[in-house]
N, C-alpha and C. Protein backbone atom coordinates (compact mmCIF):
# COMPACT_ATOMS: atom_id res chain seq x y z
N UNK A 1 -19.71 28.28 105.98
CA UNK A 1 -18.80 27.79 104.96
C UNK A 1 -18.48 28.94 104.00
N UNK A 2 -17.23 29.31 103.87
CA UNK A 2 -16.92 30.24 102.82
C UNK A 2 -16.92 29.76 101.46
N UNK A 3 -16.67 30.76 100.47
CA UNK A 3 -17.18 30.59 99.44
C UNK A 3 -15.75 29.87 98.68
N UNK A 4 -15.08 29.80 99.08
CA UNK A 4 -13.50 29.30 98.40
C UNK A 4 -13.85 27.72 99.07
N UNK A 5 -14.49 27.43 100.38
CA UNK A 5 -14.30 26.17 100.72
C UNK A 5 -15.41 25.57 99.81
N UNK A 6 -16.16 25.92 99.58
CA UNK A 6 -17.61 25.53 98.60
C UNK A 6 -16.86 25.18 97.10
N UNK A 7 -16.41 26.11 96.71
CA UNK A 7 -15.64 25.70 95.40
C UNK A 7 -14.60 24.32 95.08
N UNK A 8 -13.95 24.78 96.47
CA UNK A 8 -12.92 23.77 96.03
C UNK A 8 -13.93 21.97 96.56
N UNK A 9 -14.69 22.28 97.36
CA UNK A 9 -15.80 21.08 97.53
C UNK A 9 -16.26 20.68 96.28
N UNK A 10 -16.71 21.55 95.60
CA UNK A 10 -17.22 21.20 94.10
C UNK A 10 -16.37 20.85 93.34
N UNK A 11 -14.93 21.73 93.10
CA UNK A 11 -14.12 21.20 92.34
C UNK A 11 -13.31 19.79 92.41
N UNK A 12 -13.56 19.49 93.92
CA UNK A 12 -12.96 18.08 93.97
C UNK A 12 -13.80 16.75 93.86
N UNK A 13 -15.19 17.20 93.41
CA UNK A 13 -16.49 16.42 93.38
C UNK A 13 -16.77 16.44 92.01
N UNK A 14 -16.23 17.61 91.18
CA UNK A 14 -16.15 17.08 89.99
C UNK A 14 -15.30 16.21 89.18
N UNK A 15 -13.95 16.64 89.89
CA UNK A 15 -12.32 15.90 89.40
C UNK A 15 -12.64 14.22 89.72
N UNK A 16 -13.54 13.88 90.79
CA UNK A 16 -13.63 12.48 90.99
C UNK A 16 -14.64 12.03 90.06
N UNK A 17 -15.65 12.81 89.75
CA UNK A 17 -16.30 12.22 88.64
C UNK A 17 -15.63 11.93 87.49
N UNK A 18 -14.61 12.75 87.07
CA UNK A 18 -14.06 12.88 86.17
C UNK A 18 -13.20 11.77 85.85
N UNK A 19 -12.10 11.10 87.05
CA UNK A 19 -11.42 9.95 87.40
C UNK A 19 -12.17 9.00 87.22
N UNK A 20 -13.68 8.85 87.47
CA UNK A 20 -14.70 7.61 87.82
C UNK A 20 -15.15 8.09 86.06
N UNK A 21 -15.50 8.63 85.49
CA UNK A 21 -15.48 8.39 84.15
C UNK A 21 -14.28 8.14 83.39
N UNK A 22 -12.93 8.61 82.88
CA UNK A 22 -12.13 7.68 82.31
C UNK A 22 -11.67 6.56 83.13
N UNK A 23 -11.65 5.81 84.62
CA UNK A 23 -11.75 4.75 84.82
C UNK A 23 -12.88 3.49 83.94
N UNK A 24 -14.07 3.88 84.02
CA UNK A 24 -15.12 3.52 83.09
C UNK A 24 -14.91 3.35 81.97
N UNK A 25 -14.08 4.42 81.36
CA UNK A 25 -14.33 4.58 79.80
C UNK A 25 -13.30 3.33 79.08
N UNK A 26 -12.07 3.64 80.05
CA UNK A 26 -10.98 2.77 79.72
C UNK A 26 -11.20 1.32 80.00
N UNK A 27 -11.71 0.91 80.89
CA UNK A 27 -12.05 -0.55 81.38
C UNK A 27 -12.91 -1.15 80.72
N UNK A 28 -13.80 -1.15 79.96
CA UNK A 28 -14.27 -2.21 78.40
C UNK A 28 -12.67 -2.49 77.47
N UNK A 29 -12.44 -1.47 77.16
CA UNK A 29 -11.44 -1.65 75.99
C UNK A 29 -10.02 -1.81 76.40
N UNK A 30 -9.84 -2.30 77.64
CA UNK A 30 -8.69 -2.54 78.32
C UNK A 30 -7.88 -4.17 77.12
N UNK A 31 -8.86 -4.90 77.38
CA UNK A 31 -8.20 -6.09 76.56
C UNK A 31 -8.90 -6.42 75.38
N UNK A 32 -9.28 -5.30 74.91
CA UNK A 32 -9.50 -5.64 73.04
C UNK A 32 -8.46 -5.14 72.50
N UNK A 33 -8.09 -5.31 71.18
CA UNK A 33 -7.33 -5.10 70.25
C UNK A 33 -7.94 -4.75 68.64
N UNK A 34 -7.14 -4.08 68.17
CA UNK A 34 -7.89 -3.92 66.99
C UNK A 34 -8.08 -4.69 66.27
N UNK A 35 -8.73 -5.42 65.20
CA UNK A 35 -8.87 -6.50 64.51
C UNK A 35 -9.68 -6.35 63.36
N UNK A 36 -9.60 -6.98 62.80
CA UNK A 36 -10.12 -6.88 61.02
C UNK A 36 -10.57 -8.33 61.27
N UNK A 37 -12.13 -8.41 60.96
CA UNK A 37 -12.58 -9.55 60.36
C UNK A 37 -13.35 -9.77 59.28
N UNK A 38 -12.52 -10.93 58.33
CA UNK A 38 -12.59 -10.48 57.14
C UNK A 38 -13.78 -11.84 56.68
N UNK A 39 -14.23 -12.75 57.49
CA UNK A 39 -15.31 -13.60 57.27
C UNK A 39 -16.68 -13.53 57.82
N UNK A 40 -17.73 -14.04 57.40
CA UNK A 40 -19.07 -13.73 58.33
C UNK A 40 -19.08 -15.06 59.87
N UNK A 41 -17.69 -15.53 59.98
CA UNK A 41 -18.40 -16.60 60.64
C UNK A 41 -17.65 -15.78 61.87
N UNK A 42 -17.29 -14.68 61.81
CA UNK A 42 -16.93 -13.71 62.86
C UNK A 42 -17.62 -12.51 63.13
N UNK A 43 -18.90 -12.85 62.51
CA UNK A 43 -19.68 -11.44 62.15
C UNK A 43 -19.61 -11.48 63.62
N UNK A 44 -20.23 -11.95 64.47
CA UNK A 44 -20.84 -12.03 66.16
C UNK A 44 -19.76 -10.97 66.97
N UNK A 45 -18.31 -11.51 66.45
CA UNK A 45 -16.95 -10.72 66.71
C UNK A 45 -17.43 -9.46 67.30
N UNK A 46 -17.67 -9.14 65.19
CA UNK A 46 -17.45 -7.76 64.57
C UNK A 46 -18.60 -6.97 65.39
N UNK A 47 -19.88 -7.86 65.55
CA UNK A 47 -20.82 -6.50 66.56
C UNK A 47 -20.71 -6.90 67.63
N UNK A 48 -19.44 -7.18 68.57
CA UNK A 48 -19.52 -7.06 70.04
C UNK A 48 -18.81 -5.96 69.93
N UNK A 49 -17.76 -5.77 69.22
CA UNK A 49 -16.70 -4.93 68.92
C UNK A 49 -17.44 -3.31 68.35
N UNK A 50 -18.27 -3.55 67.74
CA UNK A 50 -19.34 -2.16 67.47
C UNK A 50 -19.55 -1.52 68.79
N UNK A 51 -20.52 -2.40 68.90
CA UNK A 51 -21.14 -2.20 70.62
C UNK A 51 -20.07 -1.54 71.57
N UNK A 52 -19.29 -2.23 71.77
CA UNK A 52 -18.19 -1.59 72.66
C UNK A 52 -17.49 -0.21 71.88
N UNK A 53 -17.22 0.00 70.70
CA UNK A 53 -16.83 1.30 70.30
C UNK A 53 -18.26 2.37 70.60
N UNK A 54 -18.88 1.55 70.05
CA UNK A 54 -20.54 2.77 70.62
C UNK A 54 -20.61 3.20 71.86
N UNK A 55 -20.44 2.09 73.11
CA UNK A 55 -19.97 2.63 74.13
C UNK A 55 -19.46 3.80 74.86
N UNK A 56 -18.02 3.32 74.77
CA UNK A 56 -17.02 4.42 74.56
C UNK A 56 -17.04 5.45 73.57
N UNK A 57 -17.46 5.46 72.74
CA UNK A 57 -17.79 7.08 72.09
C UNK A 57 -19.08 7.86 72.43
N UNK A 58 -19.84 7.10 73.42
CA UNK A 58 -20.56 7.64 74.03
C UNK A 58 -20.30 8.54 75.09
N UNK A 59 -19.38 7.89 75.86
CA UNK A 59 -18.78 8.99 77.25
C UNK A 59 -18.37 10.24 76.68
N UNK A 60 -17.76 10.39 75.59
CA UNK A 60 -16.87 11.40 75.09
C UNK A 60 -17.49 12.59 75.25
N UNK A 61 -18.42 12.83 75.17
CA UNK A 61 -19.13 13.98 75.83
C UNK A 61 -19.14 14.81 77.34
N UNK A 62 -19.81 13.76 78.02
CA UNK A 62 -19.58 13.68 79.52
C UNK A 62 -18.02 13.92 79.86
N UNK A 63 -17.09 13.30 79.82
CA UNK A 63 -15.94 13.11 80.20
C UNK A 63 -14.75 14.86 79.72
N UNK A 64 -15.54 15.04 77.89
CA UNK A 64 -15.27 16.49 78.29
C UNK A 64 -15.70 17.61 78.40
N UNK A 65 -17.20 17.26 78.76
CA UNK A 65 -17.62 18.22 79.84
C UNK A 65 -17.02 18.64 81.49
N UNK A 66 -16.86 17.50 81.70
CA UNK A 66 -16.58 17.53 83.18
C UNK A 66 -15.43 17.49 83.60
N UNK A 67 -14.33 17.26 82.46
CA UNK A 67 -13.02 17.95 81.97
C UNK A 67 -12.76 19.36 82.29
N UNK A 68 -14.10 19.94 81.21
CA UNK A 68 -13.62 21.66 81.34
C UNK A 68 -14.20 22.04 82.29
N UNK A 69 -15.14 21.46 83.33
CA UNK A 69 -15.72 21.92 84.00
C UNK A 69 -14.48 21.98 84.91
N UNK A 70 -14.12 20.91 85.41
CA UNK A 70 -13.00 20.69 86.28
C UNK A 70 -12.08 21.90 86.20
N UNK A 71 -11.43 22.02 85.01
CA UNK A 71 -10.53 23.04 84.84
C UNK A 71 -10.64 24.50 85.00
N UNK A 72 -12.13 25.04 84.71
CA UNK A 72 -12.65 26.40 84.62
C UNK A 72 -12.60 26.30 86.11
N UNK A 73 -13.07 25.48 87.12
CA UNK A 73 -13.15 25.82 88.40
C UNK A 73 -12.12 25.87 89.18
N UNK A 74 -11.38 24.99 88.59
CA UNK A 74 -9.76 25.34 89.12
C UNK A 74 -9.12 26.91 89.16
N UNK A 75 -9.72 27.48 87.53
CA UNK A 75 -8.76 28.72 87.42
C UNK A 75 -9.52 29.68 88.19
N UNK A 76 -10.94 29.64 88.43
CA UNK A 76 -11.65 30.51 89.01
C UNK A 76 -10.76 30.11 90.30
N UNK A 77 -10.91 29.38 91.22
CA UNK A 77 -10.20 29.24 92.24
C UNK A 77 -8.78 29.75 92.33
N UNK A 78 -7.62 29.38 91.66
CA UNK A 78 -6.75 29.97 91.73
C UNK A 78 -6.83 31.71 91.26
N UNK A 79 -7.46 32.28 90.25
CA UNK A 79 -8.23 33.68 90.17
C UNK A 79 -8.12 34.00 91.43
N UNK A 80 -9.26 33.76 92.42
CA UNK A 80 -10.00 34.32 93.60
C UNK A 80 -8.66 34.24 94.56
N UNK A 81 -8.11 33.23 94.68
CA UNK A 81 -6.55 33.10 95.74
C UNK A 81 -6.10 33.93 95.46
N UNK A 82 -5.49 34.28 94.36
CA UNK A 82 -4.30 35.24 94.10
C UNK A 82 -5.62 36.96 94.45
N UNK A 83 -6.44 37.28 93.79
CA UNK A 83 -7.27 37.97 94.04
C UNK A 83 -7.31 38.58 95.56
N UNK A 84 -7.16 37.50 96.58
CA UNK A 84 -7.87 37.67 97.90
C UNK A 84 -6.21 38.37 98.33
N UNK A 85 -5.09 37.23 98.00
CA UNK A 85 -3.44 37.82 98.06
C UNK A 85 -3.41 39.12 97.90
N UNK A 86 -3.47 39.65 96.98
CA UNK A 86 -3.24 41.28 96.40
C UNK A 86 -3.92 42.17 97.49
N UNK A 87 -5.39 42.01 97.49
CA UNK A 87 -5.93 42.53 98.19
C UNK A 87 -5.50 42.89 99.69
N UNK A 88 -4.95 41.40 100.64
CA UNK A 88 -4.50 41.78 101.91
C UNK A 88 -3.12 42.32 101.58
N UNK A 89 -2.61 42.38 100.77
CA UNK A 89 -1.13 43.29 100.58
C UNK A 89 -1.38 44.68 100.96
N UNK A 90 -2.57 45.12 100.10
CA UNK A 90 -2.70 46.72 100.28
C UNK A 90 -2.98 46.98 101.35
């Protein structure tokens, strides 16, 4: 296995993680809405609605990690293509 097929193996193993985390991230908060509750007899509401923002601001890390990861391996890859190009020119 060459080393360009290894990369782009990785790079497409990260891009799906990446898809499988904002699929995740987005699907709790697909059908909430923002809301103000302004009585306690909605307190129960107000911390499901916590919970689920805690959630989702939890991924935010992960998601752009594996963001830039995605991307740095892309440019290394396209780098090394054009790299390998030049080279068989000469």
């Amino acid at each position: 296995m060459t080393l360009m097929m290894g990369l782009g193996i990785a790079w497409s193993i990260l891009t799906a993680v990446l898809v499988i985390l904002l699929i995740y991230r987005s699907t709790p908060t697909m059908h909430e809405d923002d809301q103000l509750f302004l009585s306690d007899a909605n307190s129960q509401m107000q911390q499901e609605q916590t919970e689920l923002l805690v959630k989702v601001n939890r991924l935010r890390l992960p998601v752009w990690v594996v963001g830039a990861g995605s991307g740095v391996l892309l440019l290394v890859i396209g780098g090394m293509m054009i790299y390998q190009k030049l080279n068989e020119m000469q």
